[in-house]
Protein backbone atom coordinates (compact mmCIF):
# COMPACT_ATOMS: atom_id res chain seq x y z
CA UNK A 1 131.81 222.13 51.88
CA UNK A 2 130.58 225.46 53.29
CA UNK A 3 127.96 224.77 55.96
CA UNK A 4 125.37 226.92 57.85
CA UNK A 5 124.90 225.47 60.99
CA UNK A 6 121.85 226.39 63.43
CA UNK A 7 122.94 227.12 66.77
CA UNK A 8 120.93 226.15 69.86
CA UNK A 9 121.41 224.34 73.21
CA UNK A 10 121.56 220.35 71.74
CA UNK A 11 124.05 218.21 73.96
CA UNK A 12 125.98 217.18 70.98
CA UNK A 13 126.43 220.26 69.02
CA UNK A 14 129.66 220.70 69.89
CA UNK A 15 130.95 217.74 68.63
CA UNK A 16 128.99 217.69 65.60
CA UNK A 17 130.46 221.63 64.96
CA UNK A 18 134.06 219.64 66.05
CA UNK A 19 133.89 216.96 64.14
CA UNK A 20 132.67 219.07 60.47
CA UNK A 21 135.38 221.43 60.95
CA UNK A 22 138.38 218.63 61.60
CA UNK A 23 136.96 216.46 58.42
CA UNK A 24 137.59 220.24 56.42
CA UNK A 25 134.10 221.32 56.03
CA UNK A 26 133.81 225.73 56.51
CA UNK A 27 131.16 226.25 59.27
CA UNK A 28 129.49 229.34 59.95
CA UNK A 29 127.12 229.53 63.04
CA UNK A 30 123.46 230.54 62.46
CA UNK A 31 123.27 232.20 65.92
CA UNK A 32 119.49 233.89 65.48
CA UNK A 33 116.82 232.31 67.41
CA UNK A 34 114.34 230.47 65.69
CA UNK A 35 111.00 232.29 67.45
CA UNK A 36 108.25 230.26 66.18
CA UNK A 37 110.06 226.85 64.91
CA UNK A 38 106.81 225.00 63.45
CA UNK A 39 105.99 228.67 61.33
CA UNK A 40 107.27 231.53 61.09
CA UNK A 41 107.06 234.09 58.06
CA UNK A 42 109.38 236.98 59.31
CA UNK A 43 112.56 234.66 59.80
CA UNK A 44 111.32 232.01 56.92
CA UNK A 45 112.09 235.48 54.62
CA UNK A 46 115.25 236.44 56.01
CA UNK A 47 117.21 233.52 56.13
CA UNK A 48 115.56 232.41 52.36
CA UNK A 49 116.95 235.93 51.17
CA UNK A 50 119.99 235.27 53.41
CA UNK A 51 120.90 231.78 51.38
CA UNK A 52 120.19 233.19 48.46
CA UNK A 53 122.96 235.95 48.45
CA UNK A 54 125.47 233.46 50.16
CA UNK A 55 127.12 230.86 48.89
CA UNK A 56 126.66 228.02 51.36
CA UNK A 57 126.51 224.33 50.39
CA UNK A 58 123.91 223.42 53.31
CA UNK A 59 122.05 224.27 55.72
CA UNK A 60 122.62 221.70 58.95
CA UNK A 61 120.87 221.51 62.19
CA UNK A 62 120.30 219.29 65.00
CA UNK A 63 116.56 218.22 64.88
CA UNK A 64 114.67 219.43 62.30
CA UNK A 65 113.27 222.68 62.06
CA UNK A 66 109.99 223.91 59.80
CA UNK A 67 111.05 227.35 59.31
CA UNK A 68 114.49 226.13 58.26
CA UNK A 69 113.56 223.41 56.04
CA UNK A 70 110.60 225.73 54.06
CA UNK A 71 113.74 228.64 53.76
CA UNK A 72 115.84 225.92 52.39
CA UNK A 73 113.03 225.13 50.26
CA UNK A 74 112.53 228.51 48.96
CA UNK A 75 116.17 229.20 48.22
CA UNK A 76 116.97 226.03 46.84
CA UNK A 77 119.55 224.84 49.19
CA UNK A 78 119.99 221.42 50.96
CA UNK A 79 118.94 220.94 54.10
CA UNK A 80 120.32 218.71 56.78
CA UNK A 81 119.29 217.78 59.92
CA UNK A 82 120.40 214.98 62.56
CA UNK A 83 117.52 214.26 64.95
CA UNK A 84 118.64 213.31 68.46
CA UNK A 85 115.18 213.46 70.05
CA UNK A 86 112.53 211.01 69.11
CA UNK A 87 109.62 210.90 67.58
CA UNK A 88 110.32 214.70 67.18
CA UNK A 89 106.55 216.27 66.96
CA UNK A 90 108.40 219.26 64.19
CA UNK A 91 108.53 216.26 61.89
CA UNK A 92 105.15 215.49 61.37
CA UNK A 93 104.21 219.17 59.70
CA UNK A 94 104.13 219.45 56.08
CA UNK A 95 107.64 220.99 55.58
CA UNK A 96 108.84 217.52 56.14
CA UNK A 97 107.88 216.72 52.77
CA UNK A 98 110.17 219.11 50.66
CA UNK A 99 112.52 217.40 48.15
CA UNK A 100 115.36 219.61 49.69
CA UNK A 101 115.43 217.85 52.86
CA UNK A 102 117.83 215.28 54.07
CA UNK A 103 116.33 214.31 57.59
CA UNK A 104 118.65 211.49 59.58
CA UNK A 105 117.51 209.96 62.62
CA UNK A 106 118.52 207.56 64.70
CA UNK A 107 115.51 205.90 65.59
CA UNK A 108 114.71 202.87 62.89
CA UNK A 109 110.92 202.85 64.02
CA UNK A 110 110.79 206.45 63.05
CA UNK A 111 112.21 205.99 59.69
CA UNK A 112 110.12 203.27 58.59
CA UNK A 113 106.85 205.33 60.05
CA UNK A 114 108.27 208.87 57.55
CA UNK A 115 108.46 206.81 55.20
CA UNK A 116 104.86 205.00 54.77
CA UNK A 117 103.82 208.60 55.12
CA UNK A 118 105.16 209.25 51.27
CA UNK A 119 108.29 211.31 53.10
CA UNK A 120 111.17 210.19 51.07
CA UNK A 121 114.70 211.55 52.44
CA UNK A 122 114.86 209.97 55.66
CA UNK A 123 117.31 208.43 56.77
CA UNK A 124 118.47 206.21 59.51
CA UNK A 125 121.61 206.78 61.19
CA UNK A 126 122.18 206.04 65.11
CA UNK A 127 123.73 208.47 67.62
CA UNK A 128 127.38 208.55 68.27
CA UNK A 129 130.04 208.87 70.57
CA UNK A 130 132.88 211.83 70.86
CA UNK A 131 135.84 208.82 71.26
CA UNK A 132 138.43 211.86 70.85
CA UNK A 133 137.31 214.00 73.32
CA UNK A 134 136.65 211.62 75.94
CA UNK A 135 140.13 209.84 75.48
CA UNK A 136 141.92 212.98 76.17
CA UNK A 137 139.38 214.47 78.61
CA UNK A 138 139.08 211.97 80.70
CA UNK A 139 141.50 211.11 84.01
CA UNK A 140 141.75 207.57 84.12
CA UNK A 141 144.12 207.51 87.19
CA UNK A 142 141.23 207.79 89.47
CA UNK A 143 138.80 205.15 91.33
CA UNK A 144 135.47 204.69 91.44
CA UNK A 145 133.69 207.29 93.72
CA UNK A 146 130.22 206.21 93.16
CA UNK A 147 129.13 201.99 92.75
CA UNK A 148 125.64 202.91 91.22
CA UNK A 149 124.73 206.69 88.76
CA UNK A 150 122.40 207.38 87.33
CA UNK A 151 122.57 211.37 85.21
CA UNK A 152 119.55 212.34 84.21
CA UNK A 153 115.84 214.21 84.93
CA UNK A 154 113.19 212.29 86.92
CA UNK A 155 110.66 214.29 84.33
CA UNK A 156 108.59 215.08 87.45
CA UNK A 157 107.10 218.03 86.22
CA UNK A 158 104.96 216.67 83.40
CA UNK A 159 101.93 217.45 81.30
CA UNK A 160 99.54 214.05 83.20
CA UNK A 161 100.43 215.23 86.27
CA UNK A 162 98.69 219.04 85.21
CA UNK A 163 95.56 217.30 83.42
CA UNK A 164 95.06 214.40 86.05
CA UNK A 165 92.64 215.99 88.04
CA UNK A 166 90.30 217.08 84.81
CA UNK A 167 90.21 213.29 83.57
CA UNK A 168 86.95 211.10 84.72
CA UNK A 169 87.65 208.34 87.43
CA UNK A 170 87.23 205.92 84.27
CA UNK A 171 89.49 207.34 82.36
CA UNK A 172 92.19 208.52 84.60
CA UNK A 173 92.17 204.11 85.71
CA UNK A 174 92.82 203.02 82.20
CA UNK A 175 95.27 205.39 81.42
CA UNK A 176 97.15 204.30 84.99
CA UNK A 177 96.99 200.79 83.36
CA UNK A 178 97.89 201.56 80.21
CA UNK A 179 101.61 203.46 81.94
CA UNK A 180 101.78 200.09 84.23
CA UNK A 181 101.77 198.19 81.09
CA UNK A 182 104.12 199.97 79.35
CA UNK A 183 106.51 200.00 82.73
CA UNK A 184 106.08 195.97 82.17
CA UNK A 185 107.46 195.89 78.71
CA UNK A 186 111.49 196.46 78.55
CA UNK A 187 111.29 197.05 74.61
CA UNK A 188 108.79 198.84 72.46
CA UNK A 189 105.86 201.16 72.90
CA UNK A 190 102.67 200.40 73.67
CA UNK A 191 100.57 203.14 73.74
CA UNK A 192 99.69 203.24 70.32
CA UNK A 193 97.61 200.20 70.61
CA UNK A 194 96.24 201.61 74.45
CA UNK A 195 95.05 204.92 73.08
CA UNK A 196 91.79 203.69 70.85
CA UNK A 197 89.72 205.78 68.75
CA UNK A 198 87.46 205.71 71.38
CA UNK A 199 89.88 207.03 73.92
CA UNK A 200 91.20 209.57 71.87
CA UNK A 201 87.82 211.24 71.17
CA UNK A 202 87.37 211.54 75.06
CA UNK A 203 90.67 212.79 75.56
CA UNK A 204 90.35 215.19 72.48
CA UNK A 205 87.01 216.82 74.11
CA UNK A 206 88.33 216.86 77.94
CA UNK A 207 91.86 218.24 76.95
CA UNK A 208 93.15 221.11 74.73
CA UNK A 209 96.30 219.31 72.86
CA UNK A 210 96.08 221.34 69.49
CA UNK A 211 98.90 221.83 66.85
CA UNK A 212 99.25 224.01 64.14
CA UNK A 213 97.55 223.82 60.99
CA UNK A 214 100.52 222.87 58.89
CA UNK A 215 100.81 219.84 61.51
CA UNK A 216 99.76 216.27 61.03
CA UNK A 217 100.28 215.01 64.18
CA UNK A 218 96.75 213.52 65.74
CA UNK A 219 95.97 213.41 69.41
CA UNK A 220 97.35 209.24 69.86
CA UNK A 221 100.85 210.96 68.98
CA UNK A 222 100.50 214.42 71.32
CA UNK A 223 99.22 212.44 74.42
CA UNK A 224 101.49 209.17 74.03
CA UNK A 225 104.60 211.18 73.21
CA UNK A 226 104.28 214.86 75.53
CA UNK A 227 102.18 213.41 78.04
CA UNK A 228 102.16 209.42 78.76
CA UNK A 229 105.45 208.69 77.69
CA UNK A 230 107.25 211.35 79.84
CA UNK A 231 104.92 210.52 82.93
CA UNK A 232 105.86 206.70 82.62
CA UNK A 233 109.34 207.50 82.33
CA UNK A 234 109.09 209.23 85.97
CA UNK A 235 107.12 206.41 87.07
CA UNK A 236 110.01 204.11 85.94
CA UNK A 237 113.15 206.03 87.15
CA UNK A 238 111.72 206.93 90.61
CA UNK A 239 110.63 203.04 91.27
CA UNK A 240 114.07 201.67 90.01
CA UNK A 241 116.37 203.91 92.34
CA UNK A 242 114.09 203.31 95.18
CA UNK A 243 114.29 200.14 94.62
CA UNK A 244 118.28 199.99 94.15
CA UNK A 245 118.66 202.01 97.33
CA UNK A 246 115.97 199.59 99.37
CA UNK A 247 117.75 196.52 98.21
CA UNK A 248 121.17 198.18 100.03
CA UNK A 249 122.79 199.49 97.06
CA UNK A 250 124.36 203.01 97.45
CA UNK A 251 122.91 204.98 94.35
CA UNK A 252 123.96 208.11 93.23
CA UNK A 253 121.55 210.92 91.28
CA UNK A 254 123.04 213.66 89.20
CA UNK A 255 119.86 216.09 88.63
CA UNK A 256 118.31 219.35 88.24
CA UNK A 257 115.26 217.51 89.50
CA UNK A 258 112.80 217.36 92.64
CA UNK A 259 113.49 214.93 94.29
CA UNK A 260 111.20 214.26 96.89
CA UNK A 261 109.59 210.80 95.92
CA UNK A 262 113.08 209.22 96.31
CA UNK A 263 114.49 207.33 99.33
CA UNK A 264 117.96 206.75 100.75
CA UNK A 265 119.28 207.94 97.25
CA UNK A 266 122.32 210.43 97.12
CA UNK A 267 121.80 213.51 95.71
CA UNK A 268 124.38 215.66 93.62
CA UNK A 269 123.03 219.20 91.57
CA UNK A 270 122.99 218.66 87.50
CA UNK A 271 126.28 218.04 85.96
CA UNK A 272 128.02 220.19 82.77
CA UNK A 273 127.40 217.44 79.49
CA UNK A 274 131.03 218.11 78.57
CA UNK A 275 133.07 218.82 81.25
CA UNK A 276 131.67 216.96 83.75
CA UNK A 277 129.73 214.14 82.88
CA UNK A 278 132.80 211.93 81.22
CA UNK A 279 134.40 211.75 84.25
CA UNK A 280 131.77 210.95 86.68
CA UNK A 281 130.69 208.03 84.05
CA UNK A 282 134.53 206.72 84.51
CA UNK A 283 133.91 207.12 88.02
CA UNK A 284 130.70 204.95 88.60
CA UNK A 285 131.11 201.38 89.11
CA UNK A 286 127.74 200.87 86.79
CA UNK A 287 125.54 203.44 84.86
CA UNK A 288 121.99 203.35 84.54
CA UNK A 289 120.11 203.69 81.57
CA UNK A 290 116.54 204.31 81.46
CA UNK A 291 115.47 205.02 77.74
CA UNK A 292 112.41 207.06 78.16
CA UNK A 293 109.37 204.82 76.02
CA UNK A 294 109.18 207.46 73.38
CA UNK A 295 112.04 206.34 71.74
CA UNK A 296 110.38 203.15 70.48
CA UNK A 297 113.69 201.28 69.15
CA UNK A 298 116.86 203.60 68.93
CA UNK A 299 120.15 204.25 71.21
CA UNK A 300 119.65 207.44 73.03
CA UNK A 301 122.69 209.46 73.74
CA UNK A 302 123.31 208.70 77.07
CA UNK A 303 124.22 205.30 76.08
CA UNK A 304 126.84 206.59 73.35
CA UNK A 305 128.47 208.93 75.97
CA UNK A 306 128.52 205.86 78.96
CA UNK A 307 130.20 203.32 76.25
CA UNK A 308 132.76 206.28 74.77
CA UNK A 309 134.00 206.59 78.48
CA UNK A 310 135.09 203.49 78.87
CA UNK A 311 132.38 202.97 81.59
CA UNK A 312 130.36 199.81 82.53
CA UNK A 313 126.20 200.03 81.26
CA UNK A 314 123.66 198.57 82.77
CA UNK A 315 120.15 199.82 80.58
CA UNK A 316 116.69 198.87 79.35
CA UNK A 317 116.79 196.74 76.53
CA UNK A 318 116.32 198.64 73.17
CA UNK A 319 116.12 196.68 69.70
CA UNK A 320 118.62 198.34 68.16
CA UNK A 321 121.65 197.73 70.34
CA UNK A 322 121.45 194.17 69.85
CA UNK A 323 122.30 194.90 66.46
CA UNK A 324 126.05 196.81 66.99
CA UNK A 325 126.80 195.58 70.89
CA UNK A 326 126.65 192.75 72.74
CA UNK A 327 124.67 192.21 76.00
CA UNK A 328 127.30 190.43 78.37
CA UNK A 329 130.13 191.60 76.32
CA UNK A 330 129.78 195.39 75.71
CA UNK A 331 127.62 195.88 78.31
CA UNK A 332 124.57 194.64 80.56
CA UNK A 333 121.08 194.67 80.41
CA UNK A 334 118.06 194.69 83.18
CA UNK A 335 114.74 193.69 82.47
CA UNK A 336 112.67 194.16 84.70
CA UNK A 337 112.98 196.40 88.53
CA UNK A 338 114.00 192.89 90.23
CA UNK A 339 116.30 192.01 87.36
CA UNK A 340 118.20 195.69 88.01
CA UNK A 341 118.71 194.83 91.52
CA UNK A 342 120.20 191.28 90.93
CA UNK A 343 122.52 193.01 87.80
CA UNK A 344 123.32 195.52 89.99
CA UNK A 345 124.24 193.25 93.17
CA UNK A 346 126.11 190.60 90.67
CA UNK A 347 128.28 193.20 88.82
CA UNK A 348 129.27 195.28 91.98
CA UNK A 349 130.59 191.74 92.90
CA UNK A 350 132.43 190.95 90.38
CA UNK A 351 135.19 194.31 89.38
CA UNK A 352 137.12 192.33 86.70
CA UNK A 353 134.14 191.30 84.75
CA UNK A 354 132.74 194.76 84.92
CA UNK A 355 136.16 196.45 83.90
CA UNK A 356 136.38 194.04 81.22
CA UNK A 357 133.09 194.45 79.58
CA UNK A 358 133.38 198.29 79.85
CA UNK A 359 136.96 198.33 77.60
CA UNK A 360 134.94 195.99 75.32
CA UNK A 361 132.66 198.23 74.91
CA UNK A 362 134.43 201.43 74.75
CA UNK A 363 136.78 199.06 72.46
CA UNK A 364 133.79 198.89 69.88
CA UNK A 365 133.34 202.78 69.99
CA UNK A 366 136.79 203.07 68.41
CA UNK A 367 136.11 201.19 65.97
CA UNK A 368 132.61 201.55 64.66
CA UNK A 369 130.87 204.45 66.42
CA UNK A 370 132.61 208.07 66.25
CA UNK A 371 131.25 211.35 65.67
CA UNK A 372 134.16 211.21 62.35
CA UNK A 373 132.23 208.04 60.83
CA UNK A 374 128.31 209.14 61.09
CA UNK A 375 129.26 212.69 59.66
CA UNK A 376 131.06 210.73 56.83
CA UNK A 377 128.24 208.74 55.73
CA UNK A 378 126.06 212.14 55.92
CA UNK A 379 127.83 213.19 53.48
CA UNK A 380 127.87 210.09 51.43
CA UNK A 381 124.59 210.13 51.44
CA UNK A 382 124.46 214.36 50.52
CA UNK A 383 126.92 213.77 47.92
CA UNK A 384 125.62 210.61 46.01
């Protein structure tokens, strides 16, 4: 198969690009920025003429794109796209709909809302883990350097924290409860029940969330995804590795971050996704997870890449893992802030367990979970 595959700066692209090419499939980089992704005429044209002089099979891209999917549209040629971020706000706009699309993601929740919207080709397929790279990247001759990790953003710099001071005492209360309740759940989303009609209306006159016309996407989904969701995710990582580090554990941040609000936690610059990370997830006696509430019931990536290292997980509790790992066998999961300090305090106790349950885990990678079997069942699915 002769693919077309958009180019931009997604963690995984390079083992997606990898992984087509060693399974036989031609792949030609679309290296042209997209500049307006939602709508945009100018490159909608080109790349529409483009497909319809070439002779390519597909069009693939991580996340899905507008301006691709209408030129796929418009030439006639499949499109493909993997989403590794959810909800994704480019899904709700109209190009979604077009019978030319076959949209994967890998959160279930997702899926199930696309499809009581009328939009047909979605699929669900979870993330995945690079099992060759790691197992020849990685130096498994060397010890732990750091009992407690966490890589990742602190999402400090978020769109409540810019609005809070326009919001009425009333308001700005409820919406504090409404992030405290979500930090008390460990599965699921609340927000869409939180954010009534009523408080939607207010938030719709005090704030100036607007998306393009060809959007669908309503003011509940703007605020609890780009706003709420990444603020409570700061709340949550900030208060759990204080908390680690006040309880005497030695925790270790890898970050492009501020980060002032933490305490007695050790602080190492932003790591390279592939030729870093792997190794300092081999090198952590236990790896924190903290899926940000957005994703309502999927795996993010981070949790592939810990698991394909053959390093020990300790995260939030998310539906869908219970349904390919096992908690206590593949790897561990916390709760609640005083249930990550006890995991965390039990498992840096106990080396053989955690060793054990890691190569379970990575174990179940091997079999079930590579990059090789997703992008065969993509094109299953493409070809049946």
């Amino acid at each position: 198969m002769r693919i077309l595959f958009y180019q931009w700066n997604a963690y995984n692209l390079y083992d997606i690009k990898e992984t087509l090419s060693a399974l036989g499939h031609e792949v030609v980089m679309l290296d042209k920025p997209i500049p307006h992704i939602e709508k945009d005429d100018t490159y909608t044209d080109w790349l529409a003429d483009s497909l319809k002089k070439a002779s390519f099979d597909i069009v693939f891209s991580i996340n899905f794109f507008p301006v691709l999917a209408t030129a796929c549209h418009e030439s006639a040629t499949p499109y493909v796209c993997w989403n590794c971020d959810s909800p994704l706000l480019a899904m709700y706009h109209q190009a979604v709909f077009y019978p030319t699309n076959f949209i994967f993601t890998f959160d279930r929740t997702n899926v199930e809302e696309m499809h009581a919207l009328g939009v047909k080709n979605v699929f669900h397929l979870p993330l995945a883990a690079a099992a060759k790279r790691l197992n020849t990247q990685i130096d498994k001759t060397k010890e732990v350097l750091y009992p407690v990790s966490f890589i990742g953003r602190l999402y400090e710099k978020n769109s409540y924290d810019r609005i809070a001071a326009k919001l009425p005492d009333y308001l700005a209360g409820y919406l504090e409860c409404a992030m405290n309740a979500q930090l008390a759940v460990s599965d699921g989303n609340l927000f869409d029940l939180l954010l009534t009609d009523e408080i939607c209306d207010r938030l719709e006159e005090i704030t100036d969330y607007r998306q393009s016309d060809d959007s669908f996407a309503d003011i509940r989904m703007l605020f609890a995804t780009t706003v709420l969701g990444f603020k409570t995710a700061s709340m949550e990582r900030i208060r759990n590795l204080n908390a680690l580090s006040l309880s005497g554990s030695k925790v270790h941040l890898f970050t492009d971050s501020t980060t002032n609000p933490l305490v007695g936690v050790t602080i190492h610059p932003s790591v390279d996704y592939l030729s870093q990370m792997p190794q300092i997830f081999y090198q952590s006696g236990i790896n924190l997870n903290m899926t940000i509430p957005n994703i309502k019931s999927g795996i993010p990536l981070r949790v592939w890449d810990i698991l394909g290292s053959q390093s020990f997980l300790l995260t939030n509790y998310q539906s869908e893992l219970c349904e390919h790992f096992t908690p206590g066998k593949h790897f561990a999961i916390f709760e609640s802030k005083e249930d990550l300090t006890a995991k965390v305090d039990f498992y840096l106790r106990h080396d053989t367990l955690r060793q054990k349950i890691a190569l379970t885990g990575w174990e179940a990678i091997q079999k079930d979970h590579t990059y090789e079997q997703r992008i065969r069942q993509i094109m299953q699915i493409i070809q049946q």
